[in-house]
N, C-alpha and C. Protein backbone atom coordinates (compact mmCIF):
# COMPACT_ATOMS: atom_id res chain seq x y z
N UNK A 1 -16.78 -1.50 -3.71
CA UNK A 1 -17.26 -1.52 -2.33
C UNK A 1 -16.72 -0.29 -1.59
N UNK A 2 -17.43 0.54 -1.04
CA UNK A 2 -16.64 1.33 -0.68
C UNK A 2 -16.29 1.28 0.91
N UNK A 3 -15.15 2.18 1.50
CA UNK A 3 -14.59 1.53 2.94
C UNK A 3 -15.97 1.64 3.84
N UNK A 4 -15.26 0.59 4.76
CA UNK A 4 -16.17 0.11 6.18
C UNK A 4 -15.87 0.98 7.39
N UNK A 5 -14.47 1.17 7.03
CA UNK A 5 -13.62 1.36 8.29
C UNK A 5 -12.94 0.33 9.15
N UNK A 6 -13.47 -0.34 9.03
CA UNK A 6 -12.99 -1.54 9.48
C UNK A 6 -11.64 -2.57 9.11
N UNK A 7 -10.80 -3.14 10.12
CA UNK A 7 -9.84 -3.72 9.71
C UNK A 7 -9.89 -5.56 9.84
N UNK A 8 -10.45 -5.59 8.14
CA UNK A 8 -11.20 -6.94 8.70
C UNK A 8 -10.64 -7.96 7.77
N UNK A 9 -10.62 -9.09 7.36
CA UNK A 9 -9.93 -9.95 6.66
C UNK A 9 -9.71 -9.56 5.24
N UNK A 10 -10.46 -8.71 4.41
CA UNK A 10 -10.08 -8.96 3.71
C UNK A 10 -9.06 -7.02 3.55
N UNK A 11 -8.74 -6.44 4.42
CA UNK A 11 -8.45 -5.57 4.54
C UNK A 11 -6.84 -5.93 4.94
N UNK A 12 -6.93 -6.95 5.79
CA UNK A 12 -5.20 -7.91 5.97
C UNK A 12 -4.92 -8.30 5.02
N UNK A 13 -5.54 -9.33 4.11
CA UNK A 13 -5.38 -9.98 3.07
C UNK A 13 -4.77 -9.12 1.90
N UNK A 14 -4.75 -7.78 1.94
CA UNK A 14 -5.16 -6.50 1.07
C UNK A 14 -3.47 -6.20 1.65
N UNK A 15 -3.66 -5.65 2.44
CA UNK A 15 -2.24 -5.40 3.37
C UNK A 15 -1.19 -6.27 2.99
N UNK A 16 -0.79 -7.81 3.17
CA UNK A 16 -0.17 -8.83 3.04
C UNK A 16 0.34 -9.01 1.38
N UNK A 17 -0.68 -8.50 0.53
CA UNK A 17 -0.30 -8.29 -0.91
C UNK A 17 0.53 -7.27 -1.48
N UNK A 18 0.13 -6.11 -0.39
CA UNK A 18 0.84 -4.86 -0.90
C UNK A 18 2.37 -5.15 -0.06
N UNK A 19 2.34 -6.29 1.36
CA UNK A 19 3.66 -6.28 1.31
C UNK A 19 4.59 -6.76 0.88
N UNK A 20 4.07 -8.03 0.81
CA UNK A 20 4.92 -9.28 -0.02
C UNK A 20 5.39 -8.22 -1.58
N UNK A 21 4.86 -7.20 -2.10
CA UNK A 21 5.33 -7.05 -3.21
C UNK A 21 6.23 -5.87 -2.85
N UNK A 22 5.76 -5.02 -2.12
CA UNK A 22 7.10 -3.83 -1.48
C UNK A 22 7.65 -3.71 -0.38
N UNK A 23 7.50 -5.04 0.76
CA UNK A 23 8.36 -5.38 2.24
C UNK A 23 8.01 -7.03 2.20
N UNK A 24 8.71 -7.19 1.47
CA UNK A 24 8.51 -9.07 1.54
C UNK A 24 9.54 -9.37 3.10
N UNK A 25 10.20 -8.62 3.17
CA UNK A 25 11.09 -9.35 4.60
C UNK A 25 9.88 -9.30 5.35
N UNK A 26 8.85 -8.68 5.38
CA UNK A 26 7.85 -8.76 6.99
C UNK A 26 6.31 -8.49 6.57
N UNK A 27 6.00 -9.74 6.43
CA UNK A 27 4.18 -9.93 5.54
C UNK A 27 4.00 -10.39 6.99
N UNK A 28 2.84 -9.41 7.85
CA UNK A 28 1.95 -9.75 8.65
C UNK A 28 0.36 -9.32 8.48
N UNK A 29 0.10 -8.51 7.41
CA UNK A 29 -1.24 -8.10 6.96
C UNK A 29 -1.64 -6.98 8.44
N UNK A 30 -0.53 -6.79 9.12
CA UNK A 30 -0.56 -5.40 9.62
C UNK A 30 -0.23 -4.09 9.10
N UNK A 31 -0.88 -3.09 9.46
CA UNK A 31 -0.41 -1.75 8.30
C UNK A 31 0.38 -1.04 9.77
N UNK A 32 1.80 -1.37 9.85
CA UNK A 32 2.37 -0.40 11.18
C UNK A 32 3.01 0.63 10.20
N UNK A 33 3.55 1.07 11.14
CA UNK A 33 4.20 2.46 9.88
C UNK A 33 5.25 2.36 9.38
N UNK A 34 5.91 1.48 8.95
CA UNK A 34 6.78 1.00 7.92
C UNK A 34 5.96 0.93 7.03
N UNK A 35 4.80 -0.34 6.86
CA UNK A 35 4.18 -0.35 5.87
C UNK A 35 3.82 1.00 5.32
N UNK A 36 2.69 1.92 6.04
CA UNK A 36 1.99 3.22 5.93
C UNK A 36 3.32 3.90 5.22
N UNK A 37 4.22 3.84 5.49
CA UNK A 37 5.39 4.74 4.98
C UNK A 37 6.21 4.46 3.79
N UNK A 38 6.06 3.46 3.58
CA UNK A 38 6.34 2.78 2.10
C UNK A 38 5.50 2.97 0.99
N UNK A 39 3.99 2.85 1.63
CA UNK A 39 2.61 3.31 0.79
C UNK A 39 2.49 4.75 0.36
N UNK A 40 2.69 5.54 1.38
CA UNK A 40 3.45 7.10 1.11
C UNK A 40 4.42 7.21 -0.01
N UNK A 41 5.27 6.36 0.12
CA UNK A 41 6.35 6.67 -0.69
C UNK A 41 5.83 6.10 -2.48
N UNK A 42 5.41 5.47 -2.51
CA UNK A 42 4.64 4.80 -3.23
C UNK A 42 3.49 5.62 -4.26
N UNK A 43 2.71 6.18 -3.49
CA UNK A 43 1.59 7.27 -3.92
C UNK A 43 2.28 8.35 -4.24
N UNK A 44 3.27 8.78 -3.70
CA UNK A 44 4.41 10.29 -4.09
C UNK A 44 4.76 9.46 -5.20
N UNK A 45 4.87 8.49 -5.79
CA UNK A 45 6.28 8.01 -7.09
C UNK A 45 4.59 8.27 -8.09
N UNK A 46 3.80 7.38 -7.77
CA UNK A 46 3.16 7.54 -8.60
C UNK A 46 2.66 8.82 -9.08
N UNK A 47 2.26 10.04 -8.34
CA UNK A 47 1.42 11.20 -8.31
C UNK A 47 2.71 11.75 -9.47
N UNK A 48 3.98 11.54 -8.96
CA UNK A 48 4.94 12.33 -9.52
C UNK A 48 4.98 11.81 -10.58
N UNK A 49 4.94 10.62 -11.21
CA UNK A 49 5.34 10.29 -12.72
C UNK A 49 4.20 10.37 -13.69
N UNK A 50 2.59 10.39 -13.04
CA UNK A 50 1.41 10.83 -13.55
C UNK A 50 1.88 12.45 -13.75
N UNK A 51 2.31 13.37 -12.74
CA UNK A 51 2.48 14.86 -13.57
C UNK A 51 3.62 14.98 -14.61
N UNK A 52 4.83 14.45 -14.89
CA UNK A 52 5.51 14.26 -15.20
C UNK A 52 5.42 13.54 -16.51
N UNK A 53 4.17 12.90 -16.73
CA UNK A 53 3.91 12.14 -17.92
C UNK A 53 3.89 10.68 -18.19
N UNK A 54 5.27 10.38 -17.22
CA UNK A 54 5.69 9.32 -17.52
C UNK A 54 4.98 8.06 -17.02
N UNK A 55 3.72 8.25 -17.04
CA UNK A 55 2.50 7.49 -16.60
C UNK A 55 1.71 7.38 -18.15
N UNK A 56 1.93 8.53 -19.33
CA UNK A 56 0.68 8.37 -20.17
C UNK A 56 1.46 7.85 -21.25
């Protein structure tokens, strides 16, 4: 599906998964910038261990 733009249930629902697994202290299926900044940090670990190899 590709994006709506929109921040709509199942876009919280989406949110609430990614926190409970990397900010379980604070699942509100809001993306404030803790979340956004964890997701950052997140996409840098991955990008870096895909060049690095340690992905293949």
């Amino acid at each position: 599906m590709p994006p709506g733009g929109d921040y709509d249930d199942e876009t919280r629902l989406t949110v609430e998964a990614f926190q409970r697994h990397w900010r379980p202290a604070h699942v509100d299926g809001v993306a404030d910038g803790e979340t956004r900044a964890t997701l950052m940090g997140v996409l840098q670990l991955a990008t870096a261990e895909s060049v690095t190899g340690v992905l293949n």
